[in-house]
Protein backbone atom coordinates (compact mmCIF):
# COMPACT_ATOMS: atom_id res chain seq x y z
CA UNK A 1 0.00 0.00 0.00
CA UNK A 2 1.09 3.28 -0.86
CA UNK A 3 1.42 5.88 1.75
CA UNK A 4 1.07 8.69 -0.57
CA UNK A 5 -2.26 7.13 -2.59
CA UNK A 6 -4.03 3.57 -2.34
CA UNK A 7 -5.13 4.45 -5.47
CA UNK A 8 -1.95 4.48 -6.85
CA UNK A 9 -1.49 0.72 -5.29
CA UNK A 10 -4.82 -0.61 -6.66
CA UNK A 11 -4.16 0.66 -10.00
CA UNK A 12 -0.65 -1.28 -10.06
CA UNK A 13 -2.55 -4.19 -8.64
CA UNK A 14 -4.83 -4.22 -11.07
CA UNK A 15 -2.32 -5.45 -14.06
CA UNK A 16 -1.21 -8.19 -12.12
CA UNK A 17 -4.58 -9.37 -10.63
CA UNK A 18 -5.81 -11.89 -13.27
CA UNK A 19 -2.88 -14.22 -12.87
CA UNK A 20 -3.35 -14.30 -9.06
CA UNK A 21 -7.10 -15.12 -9.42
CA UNK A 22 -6.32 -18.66 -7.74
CA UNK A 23 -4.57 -17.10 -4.60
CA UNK A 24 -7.00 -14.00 -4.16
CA UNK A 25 -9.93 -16.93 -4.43
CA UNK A 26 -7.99 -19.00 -1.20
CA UNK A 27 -7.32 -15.81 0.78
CA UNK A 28 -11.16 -14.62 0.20
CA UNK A 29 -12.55 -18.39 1.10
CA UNK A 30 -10.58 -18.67 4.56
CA UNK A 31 -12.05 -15.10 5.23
CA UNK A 32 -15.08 -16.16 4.69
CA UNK A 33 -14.82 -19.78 6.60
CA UNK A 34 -13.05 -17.93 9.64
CA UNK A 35 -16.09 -15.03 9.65
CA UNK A 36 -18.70 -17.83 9.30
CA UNK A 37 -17.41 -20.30 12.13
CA UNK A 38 -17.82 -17.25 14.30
CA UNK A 39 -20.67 -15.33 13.29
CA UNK A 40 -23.38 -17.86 11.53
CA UNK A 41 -23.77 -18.60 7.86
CA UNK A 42 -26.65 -16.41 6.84
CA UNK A 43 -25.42 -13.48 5.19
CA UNK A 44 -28.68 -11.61 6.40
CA UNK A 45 -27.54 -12.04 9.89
CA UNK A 46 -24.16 -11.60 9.30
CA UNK A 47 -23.26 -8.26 7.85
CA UNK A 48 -19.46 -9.24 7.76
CA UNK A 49 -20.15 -12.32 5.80
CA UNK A 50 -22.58 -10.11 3.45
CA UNK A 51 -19.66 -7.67 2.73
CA UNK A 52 -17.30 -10.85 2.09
CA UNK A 53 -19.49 -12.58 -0.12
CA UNK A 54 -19.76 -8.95 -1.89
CA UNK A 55 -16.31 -8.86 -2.24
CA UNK A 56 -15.78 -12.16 -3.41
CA UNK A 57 -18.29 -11.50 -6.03
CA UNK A 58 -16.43 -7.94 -7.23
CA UNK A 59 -13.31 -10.71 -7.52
CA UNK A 60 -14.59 -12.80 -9.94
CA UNK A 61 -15.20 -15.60 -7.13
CA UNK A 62 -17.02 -18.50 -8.48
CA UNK A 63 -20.71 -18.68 -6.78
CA UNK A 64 -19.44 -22.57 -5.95
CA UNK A 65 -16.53 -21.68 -4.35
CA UNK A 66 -17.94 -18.91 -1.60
CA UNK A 67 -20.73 -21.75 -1.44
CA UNK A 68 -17.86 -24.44 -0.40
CA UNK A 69 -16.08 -21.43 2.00
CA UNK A 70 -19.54 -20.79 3.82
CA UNK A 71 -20.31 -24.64 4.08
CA UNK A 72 -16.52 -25.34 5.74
CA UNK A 73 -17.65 -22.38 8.14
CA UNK A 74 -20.93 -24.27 9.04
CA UNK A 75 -19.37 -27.72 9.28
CA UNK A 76 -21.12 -28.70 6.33
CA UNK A 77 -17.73 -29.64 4.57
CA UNK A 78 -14.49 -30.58 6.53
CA UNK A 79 -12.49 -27.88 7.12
CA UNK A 80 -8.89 -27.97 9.04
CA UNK A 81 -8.63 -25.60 11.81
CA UNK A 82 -7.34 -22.12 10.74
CA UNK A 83 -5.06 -20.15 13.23
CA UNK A 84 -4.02 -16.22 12.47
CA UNK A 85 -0.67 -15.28 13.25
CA UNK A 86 1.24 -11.22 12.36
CA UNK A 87 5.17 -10.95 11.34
CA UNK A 88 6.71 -7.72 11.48
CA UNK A 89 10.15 -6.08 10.22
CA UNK A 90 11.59 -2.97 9.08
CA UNK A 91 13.43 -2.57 5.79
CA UNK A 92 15.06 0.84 4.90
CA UNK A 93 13.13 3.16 7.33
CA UNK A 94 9.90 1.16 6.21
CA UNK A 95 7.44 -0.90 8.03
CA UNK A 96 5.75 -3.81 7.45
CA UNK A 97 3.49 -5.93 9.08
CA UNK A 98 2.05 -9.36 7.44
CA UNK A 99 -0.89 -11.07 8.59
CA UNK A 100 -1.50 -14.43 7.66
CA UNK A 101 -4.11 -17.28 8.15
CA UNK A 102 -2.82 -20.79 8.19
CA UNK A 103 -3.66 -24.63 8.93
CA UNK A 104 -0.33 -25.04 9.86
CA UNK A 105 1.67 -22.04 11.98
CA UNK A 106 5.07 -23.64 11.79
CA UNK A 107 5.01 -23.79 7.93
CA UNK A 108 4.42 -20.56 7.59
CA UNK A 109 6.68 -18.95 10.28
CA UNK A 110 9.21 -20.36 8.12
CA UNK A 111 7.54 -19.31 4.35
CA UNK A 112 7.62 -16.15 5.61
CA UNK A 113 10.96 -15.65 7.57
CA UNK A 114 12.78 -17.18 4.51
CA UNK A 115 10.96 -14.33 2.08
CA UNK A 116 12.18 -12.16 4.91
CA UNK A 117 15.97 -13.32 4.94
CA UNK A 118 16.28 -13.71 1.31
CA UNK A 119 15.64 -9.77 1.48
CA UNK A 120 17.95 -8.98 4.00
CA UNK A 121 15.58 -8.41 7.32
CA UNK A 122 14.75 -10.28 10.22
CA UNK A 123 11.76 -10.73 12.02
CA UNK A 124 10.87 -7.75 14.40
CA UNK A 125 9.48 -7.38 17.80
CA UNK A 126 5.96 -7.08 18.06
CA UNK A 127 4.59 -3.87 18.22
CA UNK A 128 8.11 -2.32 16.40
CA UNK A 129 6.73 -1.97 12.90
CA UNK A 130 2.93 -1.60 14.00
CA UNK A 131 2.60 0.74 16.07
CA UNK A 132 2.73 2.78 13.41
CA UNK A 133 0.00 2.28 11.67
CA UNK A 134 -4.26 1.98 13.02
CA UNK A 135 -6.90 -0.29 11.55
CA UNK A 136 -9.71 1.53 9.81
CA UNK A 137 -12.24 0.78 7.71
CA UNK A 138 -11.18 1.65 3.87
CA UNK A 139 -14.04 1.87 1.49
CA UNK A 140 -12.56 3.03 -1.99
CA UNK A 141 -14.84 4.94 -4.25
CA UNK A 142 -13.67 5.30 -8.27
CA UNK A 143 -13.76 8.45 -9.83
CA UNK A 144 -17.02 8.82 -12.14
CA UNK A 145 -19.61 11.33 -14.20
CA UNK A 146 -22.15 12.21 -11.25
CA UNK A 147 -20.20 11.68 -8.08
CA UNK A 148 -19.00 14.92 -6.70
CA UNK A 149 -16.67 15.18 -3.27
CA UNK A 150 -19.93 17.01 -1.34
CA UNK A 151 -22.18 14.06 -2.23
CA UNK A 152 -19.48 11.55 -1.25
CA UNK A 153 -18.71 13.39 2.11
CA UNK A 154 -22.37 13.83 2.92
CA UNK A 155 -23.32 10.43 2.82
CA UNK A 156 -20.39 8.93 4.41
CA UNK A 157 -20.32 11.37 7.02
CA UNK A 158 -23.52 10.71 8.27
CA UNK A 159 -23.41 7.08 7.89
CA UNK A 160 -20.49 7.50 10.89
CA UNK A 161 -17.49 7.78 8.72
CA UNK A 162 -15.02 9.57 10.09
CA UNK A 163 -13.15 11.21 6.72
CA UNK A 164 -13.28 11.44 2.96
CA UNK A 165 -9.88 11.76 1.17
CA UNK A 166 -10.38 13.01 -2.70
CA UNK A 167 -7.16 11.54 -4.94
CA UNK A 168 -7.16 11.34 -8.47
CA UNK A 169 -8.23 8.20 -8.96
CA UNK A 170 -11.13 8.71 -6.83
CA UNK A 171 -12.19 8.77 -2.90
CA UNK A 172 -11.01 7.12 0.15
CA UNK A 173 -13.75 6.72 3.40
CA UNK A 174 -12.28 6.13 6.02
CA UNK A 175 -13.92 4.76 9.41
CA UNK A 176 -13.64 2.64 12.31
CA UNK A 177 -13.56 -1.00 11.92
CA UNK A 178 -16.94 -1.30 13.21
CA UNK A 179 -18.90 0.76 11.01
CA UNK A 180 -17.44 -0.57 8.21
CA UNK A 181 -20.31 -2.47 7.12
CA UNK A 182 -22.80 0.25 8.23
CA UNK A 183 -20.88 3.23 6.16
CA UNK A 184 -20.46 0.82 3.00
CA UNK A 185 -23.99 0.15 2.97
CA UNK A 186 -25.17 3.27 3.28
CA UNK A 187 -23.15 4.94 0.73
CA UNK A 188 -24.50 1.71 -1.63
CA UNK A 189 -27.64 2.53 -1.28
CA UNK A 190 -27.04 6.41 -2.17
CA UNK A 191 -26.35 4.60 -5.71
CA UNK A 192 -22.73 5.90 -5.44
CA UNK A 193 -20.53 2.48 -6.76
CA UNK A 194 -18.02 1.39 -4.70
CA UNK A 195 -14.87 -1.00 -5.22
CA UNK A 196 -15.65 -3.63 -3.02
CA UNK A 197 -12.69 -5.72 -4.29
CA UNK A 198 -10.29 -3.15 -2.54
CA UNK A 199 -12.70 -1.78 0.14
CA UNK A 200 -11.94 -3.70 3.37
CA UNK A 201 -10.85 -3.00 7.33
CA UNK A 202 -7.47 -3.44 7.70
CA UNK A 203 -3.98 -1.64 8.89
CA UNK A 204 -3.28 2.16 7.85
CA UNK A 205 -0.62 3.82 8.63
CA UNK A 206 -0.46 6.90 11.00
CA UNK A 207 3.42 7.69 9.62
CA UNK A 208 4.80 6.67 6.05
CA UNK A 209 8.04 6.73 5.35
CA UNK A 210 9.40 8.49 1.81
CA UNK A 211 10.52 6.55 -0.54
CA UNK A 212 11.79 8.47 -3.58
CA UNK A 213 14.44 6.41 -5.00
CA UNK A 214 12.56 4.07 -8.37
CA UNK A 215 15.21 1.17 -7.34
CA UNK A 216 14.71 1.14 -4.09
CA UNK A 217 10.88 1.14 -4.33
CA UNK A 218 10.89 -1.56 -6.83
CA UNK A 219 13.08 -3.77 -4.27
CA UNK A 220 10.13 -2.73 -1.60
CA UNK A 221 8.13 -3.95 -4.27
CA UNK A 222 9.48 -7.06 -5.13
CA UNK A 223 9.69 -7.95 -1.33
CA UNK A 224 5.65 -7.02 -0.99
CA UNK A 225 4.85 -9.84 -4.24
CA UNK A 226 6.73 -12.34 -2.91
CA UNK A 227 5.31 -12.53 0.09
CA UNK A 228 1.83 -11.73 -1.25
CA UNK A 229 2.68 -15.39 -3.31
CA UNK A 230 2.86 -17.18 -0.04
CA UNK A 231 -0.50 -19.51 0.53
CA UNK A 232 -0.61 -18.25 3.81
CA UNK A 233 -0.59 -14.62 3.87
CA UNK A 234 -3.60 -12.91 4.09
CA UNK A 235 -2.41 -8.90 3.88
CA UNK A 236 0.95 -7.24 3.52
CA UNK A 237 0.62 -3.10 4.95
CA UNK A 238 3.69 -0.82 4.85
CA UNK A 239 4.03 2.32 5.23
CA UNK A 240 5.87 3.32 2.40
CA UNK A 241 4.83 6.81 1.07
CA UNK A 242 5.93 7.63 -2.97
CA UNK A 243 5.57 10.51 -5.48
CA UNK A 244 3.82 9.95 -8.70
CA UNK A 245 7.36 9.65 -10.62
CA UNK A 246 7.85 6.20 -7.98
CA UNK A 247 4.30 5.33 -8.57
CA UNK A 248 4.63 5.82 -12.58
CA UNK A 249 7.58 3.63 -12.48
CA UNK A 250 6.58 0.69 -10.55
CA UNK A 251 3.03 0.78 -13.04
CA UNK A 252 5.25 0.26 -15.67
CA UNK A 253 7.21 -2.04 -14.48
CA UNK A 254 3.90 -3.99 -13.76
C-alpha cells in the first residue's frame, strides 16, 4: 500500500490481478470460513459475511466456491482448523506488518521468515513496525460522471465515517472498523458504486516513510509480491509513502 495514494497501489494491482485469481480466491474463502465459524452462515444475519461474499463476487469468485467457503464455516464440509498469526520487520526506514491465516503455523513462520531473509531483514518485535499504523475501515470509491466530493462526504459522514480523502483516482472513506459495514452500505444505497474488491478493514498507517528512489521502491516492491505469493498470507501493509514519478515507475514495471 502506498502511503502517498491507495489508489496508486490498486491501479498497479490491477495489471497483475488476473494471474493471481487462484490465490486472491484462497485468501477470500478462509475469510469467509473464519467469519462464518464465528458469526453464523446467513449473510442476512451476518453483515461481515454479506460484505465478504460482496467482495468475493467484485473478484470474480465463483458462486461454488464462496458456497464451499460458507459450508466449511458451518461444518457442512471438513475444514482444518485455521489459526491467524502477524510478522513484522523494518526494511530501509519502512514498516511492514504481514498477517496471515494458516492450517499449519510452523510452515508458515518459516515461508515467511525465509521471504524475509532472502531480502535482508529479520523478524521484528511485536509492536516495532505496527505501532505505526491503526486499523480503519477503507471503502474506496472510483472516480465517475455524477459523483461529486460534497455528495461523497455527505453520505459517508452521516453514515459514521469519520473522513473522505479526494485523490485522483477517486475517494477514500475512512472509518472505524466497526462501522465498516454500516458506512459501505449506506453509501450503496445512495447509488454511489463502490470498489468492493479493494474496500476492506485493515492496517493504515499513522506515519509513512518516503521513498523516492525508483530502485529502491521496486526492491520494496518485489519484497511485498513475494510474500503476497505465499498460501498463507492474508495482507501485507507498509508504510511506504511515494511521489507519482515512484508510482509511474513501478506501473510500468507492472
Amino acid at each position: 500500500m502506498s502511503g502517498h495514494s491507495h489508489w496508486a497501489t490498486i491501479k498497479r494491482a490491477k495489471g497483475a490481478a488476473d494471474a493471481k485469481k487462484g490465490k486472491i480466491f484462497s485468501k477470500l474463502g478462509k475469510e469467509i470460513t473464519i467469519v462464518v465459524k464465528a458469526k453464523g452462515g446467513n449473510p442476512d444475519n451476518n453483515p461481515t459475511l454479506r460484505t465478504l461474499i460482496a467482495k468475493a463476487k467484485a473478484a470474480q469468485m465463483p458462486n461454488d466456491n464462496i458456497d464451499r467457503a460458507i459450508k466449511k464455516g458451518t461444518g457442512e464440509l471438513e475444514s482444518a482448523a485455521l489459526v491467524d498469526a502477524q510478522y513484522e520487520g523494518i526494511k530501509g526506514g519502512v514498516a511492514f506488518v504481514v498477517n496471515v491465516l494458516t492450517d499449519n503455523k510452523n510452515r508458515a513462520a518459516a515461508e515467511v521468515g525465509n521471504v524475509f531473509k532472502k531480502n535482508g531483514l529479520e523478524f521484528a518485535k511485536q509492536g516495532s513496525a505496527s505501532r505505526l499504523f491503526d486499523r480503519k475501515g477503507q471503502i474506496m470509491i472510483p472516480a465517475a460522471d455524477g459523483v461529486d466530493e460534497d455528495t461523497v462526504m455527505m453520505t459517508a459522514l452521516d453514515a459514521g465515517a469519520e473522513d473522505v480523502v479526494a485523490e485522483d483516482g477517486g475517494f477514500t472513506v475512512k472509518c472505524q472498523p466497526n462501522d465498516f459495514t454500516t458506512v459501505l452500505e449506506a453509501i450503496k444505497a445512495a447509488g454511489i458504486n463502490v470498489d468492493e474488491e479493494n474496500s476492506s478493514v485493515g492496517l493504515v498507517p499513522n506515519m509513512t516513510t518516503p521513498v523516492n528512489d525508483v530502485a529502491t521502491a521496486k526492491a520494496m516492491q518485489k519484497f511485498i509480491d513475494m510474500l503476497e505469493d505465499l498460501e498463507d498470507v492474508q495482507d501485507v501493509y507498509n508504510n511506504m509513502e511515494t511521489s507519482d514519478e515512484v508510482d509511474a515507475a513501478l506501473e510500468a514495471e507492472g
